[in-house]
N, C-alpha and C. Protein backbone atom coordinates (compact mmCIF):
# COMPACT_ATOMS: atom_id res chain seq x y z
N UNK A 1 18.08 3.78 20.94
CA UNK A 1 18.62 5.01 21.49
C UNK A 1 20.04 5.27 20.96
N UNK A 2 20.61 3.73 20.40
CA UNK A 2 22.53 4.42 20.30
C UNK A 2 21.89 5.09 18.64
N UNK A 3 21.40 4.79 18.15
CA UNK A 3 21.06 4.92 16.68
C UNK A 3 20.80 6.60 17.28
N UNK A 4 19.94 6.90 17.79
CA UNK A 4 19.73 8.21 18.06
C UNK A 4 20.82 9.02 18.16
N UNK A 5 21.56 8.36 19.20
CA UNK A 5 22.97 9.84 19.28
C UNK A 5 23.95 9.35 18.08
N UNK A 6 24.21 8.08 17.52
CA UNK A 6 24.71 7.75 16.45
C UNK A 6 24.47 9.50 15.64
N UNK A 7 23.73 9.65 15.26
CA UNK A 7 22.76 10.21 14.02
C UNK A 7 23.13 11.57 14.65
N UNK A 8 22.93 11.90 16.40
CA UNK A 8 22.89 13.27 16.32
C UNK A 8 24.50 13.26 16.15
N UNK A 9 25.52 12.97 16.86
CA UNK A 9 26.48 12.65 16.28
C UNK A 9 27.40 13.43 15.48
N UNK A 10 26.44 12.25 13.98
CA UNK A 10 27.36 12.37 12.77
C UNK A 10 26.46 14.35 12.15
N UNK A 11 25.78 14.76 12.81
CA UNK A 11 24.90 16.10 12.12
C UNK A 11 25.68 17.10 12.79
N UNK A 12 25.98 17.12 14.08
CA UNK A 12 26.80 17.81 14.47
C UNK A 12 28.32 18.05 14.23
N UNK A 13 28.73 16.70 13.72
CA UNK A 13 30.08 16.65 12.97
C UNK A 13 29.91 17.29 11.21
N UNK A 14 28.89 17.54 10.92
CA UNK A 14 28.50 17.74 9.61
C UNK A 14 28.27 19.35 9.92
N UNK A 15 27.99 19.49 10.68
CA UNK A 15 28.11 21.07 11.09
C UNK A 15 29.28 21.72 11.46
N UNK A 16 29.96 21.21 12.18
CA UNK A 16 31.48 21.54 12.17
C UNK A 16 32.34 21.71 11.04
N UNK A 17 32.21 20.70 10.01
CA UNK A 17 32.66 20.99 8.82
C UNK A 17 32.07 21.92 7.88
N UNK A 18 30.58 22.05 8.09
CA UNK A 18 30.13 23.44 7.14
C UNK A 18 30.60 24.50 7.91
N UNK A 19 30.80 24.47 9.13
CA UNK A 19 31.21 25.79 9.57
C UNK A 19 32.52 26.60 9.33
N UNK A 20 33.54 25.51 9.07
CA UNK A 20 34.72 25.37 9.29
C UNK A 20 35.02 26.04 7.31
N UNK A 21 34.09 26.30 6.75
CA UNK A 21 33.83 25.95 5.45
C UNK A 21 33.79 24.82 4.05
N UNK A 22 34.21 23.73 5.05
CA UNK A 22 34.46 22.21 4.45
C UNK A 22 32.92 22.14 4.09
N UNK A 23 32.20 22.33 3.18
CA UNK A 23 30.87 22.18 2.79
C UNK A 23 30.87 20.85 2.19
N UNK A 24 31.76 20.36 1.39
CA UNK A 24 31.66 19.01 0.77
C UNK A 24 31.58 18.19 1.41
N UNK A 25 32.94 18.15 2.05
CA UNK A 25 32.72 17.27 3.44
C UNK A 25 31.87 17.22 4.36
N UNK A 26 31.01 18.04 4.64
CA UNK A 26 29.88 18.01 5.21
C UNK A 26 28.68 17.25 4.33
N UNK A 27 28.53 17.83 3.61
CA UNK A 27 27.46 16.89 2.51
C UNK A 27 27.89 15.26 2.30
N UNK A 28 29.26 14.85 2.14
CA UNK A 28 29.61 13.58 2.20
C UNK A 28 28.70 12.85 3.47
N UNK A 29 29.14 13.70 4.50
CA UNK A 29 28.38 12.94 5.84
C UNK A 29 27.38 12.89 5.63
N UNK A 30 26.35 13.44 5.20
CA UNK A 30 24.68 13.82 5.35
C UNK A 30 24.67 12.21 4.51
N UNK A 31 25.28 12.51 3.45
CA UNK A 31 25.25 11.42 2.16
C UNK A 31 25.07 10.04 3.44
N UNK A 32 26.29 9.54 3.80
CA UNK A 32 26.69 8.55 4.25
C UNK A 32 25.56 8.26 5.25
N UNK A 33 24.73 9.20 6.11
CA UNK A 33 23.94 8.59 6.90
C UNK A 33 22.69 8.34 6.33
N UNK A 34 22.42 9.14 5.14
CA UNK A 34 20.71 8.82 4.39
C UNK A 34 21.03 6.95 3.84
N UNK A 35 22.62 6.74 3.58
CA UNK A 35 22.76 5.38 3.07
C UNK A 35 23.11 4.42 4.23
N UNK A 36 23.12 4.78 5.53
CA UNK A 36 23.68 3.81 6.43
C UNK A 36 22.36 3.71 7.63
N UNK A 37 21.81 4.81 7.82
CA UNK A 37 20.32 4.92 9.13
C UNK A 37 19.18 4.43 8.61
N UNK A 38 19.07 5.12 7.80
CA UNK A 38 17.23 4.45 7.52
C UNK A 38 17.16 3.45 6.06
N UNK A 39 16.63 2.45 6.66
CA UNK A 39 15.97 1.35 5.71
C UNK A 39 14.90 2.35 4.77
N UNK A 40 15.07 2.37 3.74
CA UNK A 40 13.60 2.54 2.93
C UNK A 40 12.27 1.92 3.19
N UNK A 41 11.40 2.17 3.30
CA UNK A 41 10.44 1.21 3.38
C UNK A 41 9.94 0.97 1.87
N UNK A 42 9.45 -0.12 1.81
CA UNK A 42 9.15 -0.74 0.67
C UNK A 42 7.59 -0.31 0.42
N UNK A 43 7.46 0.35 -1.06
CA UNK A 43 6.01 1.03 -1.18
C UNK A 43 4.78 -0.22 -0.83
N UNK A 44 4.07 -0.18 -0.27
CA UNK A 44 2.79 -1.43 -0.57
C UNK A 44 1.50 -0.50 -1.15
N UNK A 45 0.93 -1.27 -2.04
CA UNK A 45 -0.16 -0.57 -2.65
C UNK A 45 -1.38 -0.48 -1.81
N UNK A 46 -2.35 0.78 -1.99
CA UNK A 46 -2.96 1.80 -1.08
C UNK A 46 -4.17 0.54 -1.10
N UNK A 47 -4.87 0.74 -0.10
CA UNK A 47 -6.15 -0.51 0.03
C UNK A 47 -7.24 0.40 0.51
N UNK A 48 -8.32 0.13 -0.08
CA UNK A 48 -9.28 1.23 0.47
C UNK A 48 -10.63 -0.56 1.17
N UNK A 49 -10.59 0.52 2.15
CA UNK A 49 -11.47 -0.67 2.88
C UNK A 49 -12.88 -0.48 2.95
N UNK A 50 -13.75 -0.92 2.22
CA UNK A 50 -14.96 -0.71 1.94
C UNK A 50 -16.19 -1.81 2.53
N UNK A 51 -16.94 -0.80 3.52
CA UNK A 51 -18.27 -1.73 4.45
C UNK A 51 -19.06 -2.59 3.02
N UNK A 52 -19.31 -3.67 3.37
CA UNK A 52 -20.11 -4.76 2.56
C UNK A 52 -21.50 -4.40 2.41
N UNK A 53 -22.74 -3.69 1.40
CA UNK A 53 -23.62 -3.38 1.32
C UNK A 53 -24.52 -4.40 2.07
N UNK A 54 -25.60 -4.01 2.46
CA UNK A 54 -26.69 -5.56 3.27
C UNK A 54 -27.34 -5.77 1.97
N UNK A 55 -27.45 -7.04 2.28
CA UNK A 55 -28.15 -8.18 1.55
C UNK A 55 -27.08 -9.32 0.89
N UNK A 56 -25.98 -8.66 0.79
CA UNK A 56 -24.54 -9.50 0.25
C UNK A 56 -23.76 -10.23 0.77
């Protein structure tokens, strides 16, 4: 949950500065939270799961 208002937060402070016309500075923030909130997840390759024919 702190991660939650963390995040709303820093978007609303990122809005203040686009409003204010500080656009860069606003984009800095956006920047800083895509590199500080979310982990990437790591790709794993697609698995298709296929029923075993009878007799096998």
């Amino acid at each position: 949950m702190k991660k939650l208002w963390a995040r709303i937060e820093r978007l609303m402070m990122a809005v203040t500065f686009a409003e204010a016309g500080e656009h860069e500075t606003a984009r800095e923030i956006m920047r800083e939270e895509d590199k500080t909130d979310r982990p990437r997840p790591t790709r794993r390759p697609d698995r298709t799961l296929r029923a075993s024919s009878p007799g096998h």
